[in-house]
N, C-alpha and C. Protein backbone atom coordinates (compact mmCIF):
# COMPACT_ATOMS: atom_id res chain seq x y z
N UNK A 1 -1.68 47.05 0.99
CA UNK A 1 -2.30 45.88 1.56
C UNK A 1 -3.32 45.30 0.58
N UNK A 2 -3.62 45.93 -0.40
CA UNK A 2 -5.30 45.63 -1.19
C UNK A 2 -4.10 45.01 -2.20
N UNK A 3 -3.16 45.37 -2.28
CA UNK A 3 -2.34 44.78 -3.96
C UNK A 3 -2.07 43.62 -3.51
N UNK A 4 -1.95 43.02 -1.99
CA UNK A 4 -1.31 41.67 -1.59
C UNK A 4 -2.35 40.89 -1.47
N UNK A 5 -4.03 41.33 -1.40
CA UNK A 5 -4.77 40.96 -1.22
C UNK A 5 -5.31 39.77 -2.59
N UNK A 6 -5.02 41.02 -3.34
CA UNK A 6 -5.10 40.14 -5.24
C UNK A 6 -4.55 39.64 -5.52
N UNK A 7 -3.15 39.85 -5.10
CA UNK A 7 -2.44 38.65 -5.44
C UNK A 7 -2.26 37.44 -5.16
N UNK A 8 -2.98 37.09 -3.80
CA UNK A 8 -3.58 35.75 -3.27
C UNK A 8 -3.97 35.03 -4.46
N UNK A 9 -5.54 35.36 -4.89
CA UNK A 9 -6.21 34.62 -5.73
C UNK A 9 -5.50 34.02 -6.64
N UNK A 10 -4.79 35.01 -7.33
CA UNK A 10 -4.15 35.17 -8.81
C UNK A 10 -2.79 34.25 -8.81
N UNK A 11 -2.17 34.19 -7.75
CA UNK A 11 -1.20 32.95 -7.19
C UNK A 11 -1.75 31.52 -7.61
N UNK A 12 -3.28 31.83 -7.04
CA UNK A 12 -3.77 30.02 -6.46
C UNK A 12 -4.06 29.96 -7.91
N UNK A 13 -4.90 31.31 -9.04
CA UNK A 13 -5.22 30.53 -10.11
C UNK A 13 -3.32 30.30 -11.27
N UNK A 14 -3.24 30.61 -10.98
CA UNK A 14 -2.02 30.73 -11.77
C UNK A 14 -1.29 28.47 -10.99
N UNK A 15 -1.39 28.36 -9.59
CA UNK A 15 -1.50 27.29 -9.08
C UNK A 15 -2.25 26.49 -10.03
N UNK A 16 -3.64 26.27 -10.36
CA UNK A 16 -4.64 25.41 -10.76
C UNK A 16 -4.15 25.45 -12.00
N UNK A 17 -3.63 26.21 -12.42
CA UNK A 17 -3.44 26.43 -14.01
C UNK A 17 -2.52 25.24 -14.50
N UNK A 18 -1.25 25.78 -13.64
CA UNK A 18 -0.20 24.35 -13.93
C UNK A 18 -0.34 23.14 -13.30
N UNK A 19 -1.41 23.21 -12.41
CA UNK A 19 -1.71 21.40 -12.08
C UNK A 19 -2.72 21.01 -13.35
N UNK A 20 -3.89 21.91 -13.54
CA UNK A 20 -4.45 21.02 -14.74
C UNK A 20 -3.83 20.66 -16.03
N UNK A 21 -2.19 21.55 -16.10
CA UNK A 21 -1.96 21.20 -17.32
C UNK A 21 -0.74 20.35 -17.50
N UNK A 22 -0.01 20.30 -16.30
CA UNK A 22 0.48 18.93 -15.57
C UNK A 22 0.00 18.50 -14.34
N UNK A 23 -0.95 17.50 -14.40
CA UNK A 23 -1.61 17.00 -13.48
C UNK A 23 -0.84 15.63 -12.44
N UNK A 24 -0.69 15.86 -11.47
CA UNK A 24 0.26 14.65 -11.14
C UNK A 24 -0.55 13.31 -11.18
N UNK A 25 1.00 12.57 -11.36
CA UNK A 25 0.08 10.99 -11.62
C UNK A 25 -0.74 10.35 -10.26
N UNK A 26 -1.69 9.25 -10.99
CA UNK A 26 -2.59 9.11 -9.73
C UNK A 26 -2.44 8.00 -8.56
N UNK A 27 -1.25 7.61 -9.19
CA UNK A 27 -0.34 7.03 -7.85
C UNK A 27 0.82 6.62 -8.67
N UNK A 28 1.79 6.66 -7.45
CA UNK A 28 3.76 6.40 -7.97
C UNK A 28 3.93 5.13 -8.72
N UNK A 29 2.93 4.23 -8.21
CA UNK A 29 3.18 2.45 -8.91
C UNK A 29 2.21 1.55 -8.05
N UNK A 30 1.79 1.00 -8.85
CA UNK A 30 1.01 -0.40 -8.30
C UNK A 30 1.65 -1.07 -6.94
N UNK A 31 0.76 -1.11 -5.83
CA UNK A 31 1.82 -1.89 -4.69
C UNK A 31 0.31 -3.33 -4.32
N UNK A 32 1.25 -4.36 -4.10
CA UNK A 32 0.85 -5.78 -3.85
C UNK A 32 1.05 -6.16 -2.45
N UNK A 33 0.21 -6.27 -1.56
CA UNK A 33 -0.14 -6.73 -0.01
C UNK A 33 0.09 -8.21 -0.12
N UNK A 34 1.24 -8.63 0.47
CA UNK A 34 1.29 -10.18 0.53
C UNK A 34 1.47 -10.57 1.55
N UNK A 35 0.44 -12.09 2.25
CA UNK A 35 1.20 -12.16 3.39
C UNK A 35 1.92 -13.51 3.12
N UNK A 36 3.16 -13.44 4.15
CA UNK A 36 3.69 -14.83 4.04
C UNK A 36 4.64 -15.25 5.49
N UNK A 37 4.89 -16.38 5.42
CA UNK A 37 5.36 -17.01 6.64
C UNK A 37 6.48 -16.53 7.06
N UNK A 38 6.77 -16.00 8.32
CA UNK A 38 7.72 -15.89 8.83
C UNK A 38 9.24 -16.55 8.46
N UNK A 39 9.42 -17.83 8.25
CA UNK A 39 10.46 -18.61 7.66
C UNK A 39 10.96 -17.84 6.19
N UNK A 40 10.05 -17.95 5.25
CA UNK A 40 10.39 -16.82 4.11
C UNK A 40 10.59 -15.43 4.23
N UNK A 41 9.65 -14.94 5.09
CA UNK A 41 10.37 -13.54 5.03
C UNK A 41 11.82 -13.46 5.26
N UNK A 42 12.60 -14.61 6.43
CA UNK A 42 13.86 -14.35 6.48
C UNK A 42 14.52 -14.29 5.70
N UNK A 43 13.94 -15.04 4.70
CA UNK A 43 15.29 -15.65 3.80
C UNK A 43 14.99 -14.85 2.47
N UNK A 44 13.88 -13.78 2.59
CA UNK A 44 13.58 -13.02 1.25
C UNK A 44 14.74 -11.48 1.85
N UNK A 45 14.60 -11.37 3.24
CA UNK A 45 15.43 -10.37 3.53
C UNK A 45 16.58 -10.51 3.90
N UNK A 46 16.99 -12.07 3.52
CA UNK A 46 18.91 -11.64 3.63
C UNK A 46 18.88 -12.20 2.22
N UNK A 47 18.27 -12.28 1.52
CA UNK A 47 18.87 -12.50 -0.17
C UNK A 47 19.19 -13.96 -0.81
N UNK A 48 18.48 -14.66 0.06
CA UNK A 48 18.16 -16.15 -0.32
C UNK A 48 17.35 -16.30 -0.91
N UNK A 49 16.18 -15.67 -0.76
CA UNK A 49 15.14 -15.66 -1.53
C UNK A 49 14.67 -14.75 -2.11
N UNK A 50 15.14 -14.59 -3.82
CA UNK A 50 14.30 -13.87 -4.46
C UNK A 50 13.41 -13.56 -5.39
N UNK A 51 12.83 -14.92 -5.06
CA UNK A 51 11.13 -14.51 -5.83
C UNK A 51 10.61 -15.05 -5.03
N UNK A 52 9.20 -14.93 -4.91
CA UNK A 52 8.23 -15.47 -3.76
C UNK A 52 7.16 -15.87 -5.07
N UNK A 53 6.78 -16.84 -4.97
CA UNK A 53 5.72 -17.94 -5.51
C UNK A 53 4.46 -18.05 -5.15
N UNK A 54 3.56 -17.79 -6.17
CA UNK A 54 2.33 -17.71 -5.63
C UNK A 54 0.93 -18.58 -6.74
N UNK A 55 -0.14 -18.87 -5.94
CA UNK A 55 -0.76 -19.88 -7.08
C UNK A 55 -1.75 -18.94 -7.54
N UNK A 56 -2.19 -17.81 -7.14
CA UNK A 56 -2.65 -16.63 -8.03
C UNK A 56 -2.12 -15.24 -7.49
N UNK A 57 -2.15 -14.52 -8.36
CA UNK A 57 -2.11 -13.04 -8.09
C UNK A 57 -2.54 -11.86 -8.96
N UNK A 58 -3.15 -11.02 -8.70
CA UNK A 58 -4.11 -10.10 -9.86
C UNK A 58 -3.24 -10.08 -11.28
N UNK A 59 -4.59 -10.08 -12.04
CA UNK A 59 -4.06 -10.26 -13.67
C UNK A 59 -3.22 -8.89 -13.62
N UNK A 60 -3.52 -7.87 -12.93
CA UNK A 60 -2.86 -6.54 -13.90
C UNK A 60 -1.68 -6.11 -13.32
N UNK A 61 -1.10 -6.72 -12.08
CA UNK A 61 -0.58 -6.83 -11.22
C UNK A 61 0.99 -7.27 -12.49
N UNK A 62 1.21 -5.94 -12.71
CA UNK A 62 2.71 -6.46 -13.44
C UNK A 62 4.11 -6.68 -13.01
N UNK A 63 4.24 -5.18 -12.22
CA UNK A 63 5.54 -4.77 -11.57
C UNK A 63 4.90 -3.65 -10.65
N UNK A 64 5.85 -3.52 -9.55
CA UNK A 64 5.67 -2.51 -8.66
C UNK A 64 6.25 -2.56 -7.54
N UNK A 65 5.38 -1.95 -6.27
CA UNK A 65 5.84 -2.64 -4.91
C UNK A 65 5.21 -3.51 -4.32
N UNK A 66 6.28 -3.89 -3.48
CA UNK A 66 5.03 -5.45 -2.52
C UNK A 66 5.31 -5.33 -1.64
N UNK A 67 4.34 -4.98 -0.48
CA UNK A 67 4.42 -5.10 0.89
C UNK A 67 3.84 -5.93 1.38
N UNK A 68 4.86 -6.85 2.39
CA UNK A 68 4.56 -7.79 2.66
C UNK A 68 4.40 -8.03 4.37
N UNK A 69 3.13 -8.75 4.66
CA UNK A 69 2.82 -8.74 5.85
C UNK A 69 3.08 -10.39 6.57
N UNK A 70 4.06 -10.56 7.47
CA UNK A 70 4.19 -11.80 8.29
C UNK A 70 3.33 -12.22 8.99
N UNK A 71 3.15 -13.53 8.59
CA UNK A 71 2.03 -13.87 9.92
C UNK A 71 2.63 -14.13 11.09
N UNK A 72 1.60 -15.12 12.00
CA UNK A 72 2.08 -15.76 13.05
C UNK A 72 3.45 -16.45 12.99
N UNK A 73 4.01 -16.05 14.10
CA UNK A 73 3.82 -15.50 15.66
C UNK A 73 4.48 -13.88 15.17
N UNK A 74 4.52 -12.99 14.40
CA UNK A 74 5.18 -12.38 14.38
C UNK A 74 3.98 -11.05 13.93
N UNK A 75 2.93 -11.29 13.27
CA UNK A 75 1.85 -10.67 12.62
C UNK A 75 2.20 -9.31 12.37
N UNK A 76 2.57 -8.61 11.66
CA UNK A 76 3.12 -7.10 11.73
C UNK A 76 3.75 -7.01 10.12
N UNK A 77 3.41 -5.92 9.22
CA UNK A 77 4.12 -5.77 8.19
C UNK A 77 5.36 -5.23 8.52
N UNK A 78 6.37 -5.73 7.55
CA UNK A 78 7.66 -5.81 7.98
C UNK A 78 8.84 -5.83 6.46
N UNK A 79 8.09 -6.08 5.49
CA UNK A 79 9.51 -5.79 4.72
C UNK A 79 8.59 -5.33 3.82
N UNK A 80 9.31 -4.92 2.42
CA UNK A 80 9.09 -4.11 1.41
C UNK A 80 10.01 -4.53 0.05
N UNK A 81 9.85 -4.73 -1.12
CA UNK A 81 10.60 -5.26 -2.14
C UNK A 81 9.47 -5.01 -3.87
N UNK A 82 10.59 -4.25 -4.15
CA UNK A 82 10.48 -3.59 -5.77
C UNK A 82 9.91 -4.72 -6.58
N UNK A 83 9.10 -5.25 -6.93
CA UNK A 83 8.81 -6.31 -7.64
C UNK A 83 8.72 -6.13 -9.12
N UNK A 84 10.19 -6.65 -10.14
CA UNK A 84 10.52 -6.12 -11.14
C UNK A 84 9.83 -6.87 -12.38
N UNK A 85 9.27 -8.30 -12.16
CA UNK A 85 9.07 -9.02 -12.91
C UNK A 85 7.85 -9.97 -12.33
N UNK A 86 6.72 -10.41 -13.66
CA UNK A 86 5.85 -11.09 -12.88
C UNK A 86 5.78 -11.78 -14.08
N UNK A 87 5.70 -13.76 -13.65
CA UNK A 87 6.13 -14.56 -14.45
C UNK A 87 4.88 -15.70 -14.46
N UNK A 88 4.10 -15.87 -15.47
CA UNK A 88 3.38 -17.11 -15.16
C UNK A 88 3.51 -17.72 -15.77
N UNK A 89 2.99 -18.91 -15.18
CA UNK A 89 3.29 -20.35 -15.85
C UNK A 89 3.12 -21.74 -15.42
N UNK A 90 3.33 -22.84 -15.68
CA UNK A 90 3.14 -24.40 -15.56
C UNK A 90 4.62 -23.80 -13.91
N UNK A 91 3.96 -24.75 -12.79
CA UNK A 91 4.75 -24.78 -12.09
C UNK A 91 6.05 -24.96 -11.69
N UNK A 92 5.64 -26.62 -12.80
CA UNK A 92 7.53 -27.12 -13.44
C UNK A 92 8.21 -26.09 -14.14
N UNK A 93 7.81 -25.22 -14.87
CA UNK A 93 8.09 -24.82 -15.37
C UNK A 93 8.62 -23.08 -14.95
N UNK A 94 8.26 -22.57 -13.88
CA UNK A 94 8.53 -22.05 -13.03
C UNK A 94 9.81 -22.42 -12.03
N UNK A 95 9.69 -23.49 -11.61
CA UNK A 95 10.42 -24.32 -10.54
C UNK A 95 11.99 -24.40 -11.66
N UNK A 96 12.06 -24.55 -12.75
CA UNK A 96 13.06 -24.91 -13.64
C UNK A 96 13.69 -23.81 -13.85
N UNK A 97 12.86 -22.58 -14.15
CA UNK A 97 13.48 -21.40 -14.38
C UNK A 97 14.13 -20.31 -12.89
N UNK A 98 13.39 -20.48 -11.78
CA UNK A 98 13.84 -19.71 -10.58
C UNK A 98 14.35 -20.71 -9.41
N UNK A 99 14.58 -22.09 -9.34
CA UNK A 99 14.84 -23.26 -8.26
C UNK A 99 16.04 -22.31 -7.54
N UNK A 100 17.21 -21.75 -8.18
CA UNK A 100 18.51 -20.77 -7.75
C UNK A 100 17.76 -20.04 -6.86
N UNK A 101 16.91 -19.26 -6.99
CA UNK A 101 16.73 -17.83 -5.94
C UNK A 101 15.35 -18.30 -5.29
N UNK A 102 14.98 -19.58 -5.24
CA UNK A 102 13.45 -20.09 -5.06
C UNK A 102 13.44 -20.01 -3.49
N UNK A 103 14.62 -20.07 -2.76
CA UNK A 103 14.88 -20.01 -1.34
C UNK A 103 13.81 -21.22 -0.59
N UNK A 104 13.37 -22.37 -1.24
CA UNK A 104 12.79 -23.29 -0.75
C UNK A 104 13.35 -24.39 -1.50
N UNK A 105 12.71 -25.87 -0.80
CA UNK A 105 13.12 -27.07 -1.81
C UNK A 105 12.04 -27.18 -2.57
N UNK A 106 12.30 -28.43 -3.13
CA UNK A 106 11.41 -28.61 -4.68
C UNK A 106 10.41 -29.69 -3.87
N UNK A 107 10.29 -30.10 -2.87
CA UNK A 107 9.40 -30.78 -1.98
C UNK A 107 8.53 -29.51 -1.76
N UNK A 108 8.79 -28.96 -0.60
CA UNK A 108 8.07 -27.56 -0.33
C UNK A 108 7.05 -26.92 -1.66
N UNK A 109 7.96 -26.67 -2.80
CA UNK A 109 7.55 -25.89 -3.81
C UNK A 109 6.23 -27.08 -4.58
N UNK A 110 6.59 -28.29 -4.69
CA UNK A 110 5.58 -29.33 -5.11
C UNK A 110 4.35 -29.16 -4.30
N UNK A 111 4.66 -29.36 -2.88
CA UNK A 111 3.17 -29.31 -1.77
C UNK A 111 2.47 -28.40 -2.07
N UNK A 112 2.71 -26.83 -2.22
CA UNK A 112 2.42 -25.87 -2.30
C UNK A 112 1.53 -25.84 -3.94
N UNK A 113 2.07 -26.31 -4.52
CA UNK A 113 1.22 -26.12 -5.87
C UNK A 113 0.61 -27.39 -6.56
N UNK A 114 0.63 -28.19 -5.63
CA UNK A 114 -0.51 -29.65 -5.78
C UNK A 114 -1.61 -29.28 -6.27
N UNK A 115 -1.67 -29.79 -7.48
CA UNK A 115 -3.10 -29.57 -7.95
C UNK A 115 -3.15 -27.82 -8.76
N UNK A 116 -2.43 -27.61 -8.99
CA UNK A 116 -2.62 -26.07 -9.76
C UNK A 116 -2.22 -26.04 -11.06
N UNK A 117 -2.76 -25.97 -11.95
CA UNK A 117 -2.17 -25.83 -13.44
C UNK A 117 -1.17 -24.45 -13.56
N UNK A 118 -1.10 -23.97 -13.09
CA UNK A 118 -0.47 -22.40 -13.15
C UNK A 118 -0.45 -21.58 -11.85
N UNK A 119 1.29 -21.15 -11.66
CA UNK A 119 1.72 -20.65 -10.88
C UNK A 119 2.38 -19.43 -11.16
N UNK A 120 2.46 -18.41 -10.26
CA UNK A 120 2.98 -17.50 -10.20
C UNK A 120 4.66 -17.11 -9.59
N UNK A 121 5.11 -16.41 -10.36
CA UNK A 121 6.47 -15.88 -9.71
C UNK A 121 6.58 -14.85 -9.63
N UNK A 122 6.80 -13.83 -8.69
CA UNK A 122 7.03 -12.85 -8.43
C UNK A 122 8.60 -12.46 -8.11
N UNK A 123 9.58 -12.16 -8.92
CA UNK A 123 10.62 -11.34 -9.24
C UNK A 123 11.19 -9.99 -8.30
N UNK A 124 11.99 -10.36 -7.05
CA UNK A 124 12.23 -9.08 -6.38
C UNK A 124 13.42 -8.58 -6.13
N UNK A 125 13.39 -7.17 -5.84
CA UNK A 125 14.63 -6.40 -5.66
C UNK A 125 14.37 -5.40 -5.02
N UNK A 126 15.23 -4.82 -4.32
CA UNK A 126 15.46 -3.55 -3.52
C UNK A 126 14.34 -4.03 -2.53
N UNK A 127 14.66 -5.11 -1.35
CA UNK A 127 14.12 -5.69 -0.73
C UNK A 127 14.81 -4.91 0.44
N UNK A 128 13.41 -4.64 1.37
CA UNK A 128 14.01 -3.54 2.52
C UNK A 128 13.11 -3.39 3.35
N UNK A 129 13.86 -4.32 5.21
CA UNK A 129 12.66 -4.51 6.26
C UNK A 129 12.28 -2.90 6.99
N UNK A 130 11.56 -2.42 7.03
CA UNK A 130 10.86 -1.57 7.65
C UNK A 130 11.90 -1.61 9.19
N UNK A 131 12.12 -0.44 9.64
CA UNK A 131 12.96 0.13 10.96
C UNK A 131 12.02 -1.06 12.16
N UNK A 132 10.69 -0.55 12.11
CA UNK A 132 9.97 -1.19 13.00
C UNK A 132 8.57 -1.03 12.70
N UNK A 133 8.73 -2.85 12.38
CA UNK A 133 7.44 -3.37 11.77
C UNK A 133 6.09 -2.61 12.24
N UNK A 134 5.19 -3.03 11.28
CA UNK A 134 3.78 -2.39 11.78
C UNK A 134 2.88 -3.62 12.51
N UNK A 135 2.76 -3.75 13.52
CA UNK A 135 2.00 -5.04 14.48
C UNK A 135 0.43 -5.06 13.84
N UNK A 136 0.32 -5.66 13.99
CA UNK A 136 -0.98 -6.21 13.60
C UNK A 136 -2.28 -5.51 14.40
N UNK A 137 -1.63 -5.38 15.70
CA UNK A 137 -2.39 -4.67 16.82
C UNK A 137 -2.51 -3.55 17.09
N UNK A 138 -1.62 -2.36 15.97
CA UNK A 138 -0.77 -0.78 15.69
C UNK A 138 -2.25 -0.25 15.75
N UNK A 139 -2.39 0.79 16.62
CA UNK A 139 -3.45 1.73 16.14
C UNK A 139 -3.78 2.03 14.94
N UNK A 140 -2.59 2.43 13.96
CA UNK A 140 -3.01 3.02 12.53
C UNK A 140 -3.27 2.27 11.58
N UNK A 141 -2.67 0.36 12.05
CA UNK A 141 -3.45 -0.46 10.86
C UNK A 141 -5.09 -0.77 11.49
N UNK A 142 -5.54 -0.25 13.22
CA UNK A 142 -7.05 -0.47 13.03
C UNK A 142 -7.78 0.56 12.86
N UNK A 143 -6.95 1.96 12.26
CA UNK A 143 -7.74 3.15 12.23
C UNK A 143 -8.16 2.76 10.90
N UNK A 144 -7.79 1.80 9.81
CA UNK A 144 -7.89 2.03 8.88
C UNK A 144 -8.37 0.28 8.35
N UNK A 145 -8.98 0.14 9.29
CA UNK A 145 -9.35 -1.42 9.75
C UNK A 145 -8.48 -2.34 8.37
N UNK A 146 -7.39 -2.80 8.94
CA UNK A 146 -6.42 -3.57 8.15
C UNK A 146 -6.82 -5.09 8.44
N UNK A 147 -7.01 -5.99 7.56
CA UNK A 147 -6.85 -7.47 7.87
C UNK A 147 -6.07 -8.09 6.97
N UNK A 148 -4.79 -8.68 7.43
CA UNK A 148 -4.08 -9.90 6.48
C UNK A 148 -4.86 -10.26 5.45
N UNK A 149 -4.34 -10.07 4.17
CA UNK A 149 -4.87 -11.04 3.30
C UNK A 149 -4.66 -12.46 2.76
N UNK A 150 -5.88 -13.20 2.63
CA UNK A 150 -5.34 -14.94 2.68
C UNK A 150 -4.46 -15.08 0.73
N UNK A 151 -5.21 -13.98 -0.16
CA UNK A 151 -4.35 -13.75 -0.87
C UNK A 151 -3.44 -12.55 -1.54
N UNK A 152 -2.46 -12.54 -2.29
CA UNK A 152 -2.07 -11.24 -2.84
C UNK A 152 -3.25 -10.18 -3.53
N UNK A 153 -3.12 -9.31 -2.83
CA UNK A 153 -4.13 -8.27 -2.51
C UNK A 153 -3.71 -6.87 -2.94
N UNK A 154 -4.18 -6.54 -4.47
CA UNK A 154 -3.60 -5.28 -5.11
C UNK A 154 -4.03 -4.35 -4.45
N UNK A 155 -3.54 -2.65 -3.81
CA UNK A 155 -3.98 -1.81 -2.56
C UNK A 155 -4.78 -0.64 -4.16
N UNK A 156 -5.87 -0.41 -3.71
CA UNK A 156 -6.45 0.15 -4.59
C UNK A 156 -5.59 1.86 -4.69
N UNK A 157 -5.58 2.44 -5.85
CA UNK A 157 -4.95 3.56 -6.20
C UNK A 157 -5.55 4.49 -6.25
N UNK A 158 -7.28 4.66 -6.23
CA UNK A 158 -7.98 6.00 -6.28
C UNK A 158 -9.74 5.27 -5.54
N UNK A 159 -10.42 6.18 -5.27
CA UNK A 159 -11.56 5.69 -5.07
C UNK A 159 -11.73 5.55 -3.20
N UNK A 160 -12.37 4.69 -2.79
CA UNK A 160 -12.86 5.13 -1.27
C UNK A 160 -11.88 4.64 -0.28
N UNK A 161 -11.05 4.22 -1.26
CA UNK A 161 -9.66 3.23 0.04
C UNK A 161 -8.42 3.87 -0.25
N UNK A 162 -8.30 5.19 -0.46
CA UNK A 162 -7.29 6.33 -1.03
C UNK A 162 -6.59 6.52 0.38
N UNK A 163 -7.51 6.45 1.46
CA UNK A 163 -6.47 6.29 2.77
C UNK A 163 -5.75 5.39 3.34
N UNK A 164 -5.93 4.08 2.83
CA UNK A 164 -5.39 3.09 3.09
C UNK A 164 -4.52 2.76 2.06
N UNK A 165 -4.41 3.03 1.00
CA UNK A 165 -3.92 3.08 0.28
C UNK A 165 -1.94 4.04 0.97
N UNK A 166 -2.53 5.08 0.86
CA UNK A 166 -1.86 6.19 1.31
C UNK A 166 -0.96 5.97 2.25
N UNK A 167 -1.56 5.64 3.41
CA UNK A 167 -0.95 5.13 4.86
C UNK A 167 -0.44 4.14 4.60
N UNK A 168 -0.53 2.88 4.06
CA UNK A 168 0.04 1.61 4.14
C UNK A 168 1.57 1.78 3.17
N UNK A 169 1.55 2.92 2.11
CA UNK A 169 2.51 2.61 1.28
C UNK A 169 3.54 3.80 1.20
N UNK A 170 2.89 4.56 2.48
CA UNK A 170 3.91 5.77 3.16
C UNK A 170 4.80 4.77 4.55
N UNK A 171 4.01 4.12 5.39
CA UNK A 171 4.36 3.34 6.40
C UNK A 171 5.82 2.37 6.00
N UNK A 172 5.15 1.78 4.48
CA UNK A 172 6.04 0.88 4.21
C UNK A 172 7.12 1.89 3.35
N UNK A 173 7.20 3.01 3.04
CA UNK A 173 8.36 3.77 2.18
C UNK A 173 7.97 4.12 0.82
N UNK A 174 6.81 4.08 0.44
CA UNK A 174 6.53 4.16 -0.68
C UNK A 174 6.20 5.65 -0.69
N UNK A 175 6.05 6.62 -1.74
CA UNK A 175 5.09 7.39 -2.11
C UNK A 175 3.54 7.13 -2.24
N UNK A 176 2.93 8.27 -1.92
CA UNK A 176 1.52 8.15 -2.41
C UNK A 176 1.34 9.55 -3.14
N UNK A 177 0.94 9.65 -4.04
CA UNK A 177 0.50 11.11 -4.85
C UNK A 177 -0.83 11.34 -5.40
N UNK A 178 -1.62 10.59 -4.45
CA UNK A 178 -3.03 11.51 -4.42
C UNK A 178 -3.69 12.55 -5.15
C-alpha cells in the first residue's frame, strides 16, 4: 500500500513534466462574435451567402471561427462558420471581387457602406447551424452575462473572460484548451 502511495506523486510529477515541455496551446483559434440579421443568416446557411461584409472588424482578426448571433425576432446564437479569409479594402472594390457569393444586391451592399472608405470581407466555410440555437434569454448566456455585439467582437483567449470564452465556443462546437 506505501509503494502505491509514491507512486501517486511521481505519476503527477512525471504529468507536469510533459505538460511543461509540451505545453498545450492557449486556445484552438481565434473565434469572432458577429451579430447579423436574420435575412442573412438564411442565406449564409444554405450557401448563398458566403462572405458576410463588414465596415470594421479587429485588425488581428485573420482567420478562424465566427459565431454568429441573430438578432430580432429570433435573438439566439445560431450558426457557426470557419472563416478562411479576411479581405480589406475600397468597398467597390470588394463588391467587384465577392458580388457572386455576396448573397445581397449591390443597392443593399452600397447603403450599408455609405460613407466608408474601407470595408471588410469576411470569407466562409464549413458553415454549420447549431442543433438548437442559444436564446438570448438561455440561462448560460446570462450566467456569463452575454450581450449582442453592435460590432464584430473578437472572444478573448486568456485572461478574466476565459469562461466565456470557453462556454460560448464549446456551445457553438468549437474547442477551448485552456
Amino acid at each position: 500500500m506505501a509503494a502505491a502511495m509514491d507512486s501517486a506523486p511521481t505519476c503527477r510529477r512525471q504529468q507536469l513534466a510533459q505538460h511543461l515541455r509540451r505545453p498545450p496551446p492557449a486556445s484552438a483559434e481565434p473565434i469572432l462574435l458577429v451579430s447579423i440579421k436574420p435575412h442573412y443568416a438564411r442565406l449564409i446557411e444554405s450557401g448563398q451567402k458566403r462572405v458576410e461584409f463588414r465596415r470594421r472588424v479587429p485588425r488581428r482578426f485573420t482567420s478562424g471561427r465566427a459565431i454568429f448571433y441573430v438578432t430580432a425576432p429570433v435573438q439566439a446564437i445560431a450558426l457557426t462558420a470557419r472563416v478562411t479569409a479576411v479581405h480589406r479594402g475600397a468597398p467597390s472594390a470588394l463588391w467587384r471581387r465577392f458580388a457572386d457569393v455576396a448573397g445581397t444586391e449591390l443597392r443593399a451592399f452600397a447603403d450599408y457602406f455609405a460613407g466608408a472608405g474601407e470595408g471588410v470581407a469576411l470569407v466562409l466555410e464549413e458553415v454549420r447551424a447549431l442543433r438548437s440555437p442559444i436564446a438570448l434569454a438561455d440561462p448560460r448566456l446570462r450566467a456569463v452575462h452575454f450581450r449582442p455585439p453592435q460590432s464584430p467582437v473578437l472572444l478573448p483567449a486568456a485572461g478574466d473572460d476565459d469562461q466565456l470564452f470557453c462556454k460560448l465556443s464549446s456551445w457553438a462546437g468549437s474547442s477551448c484548451l485552456m
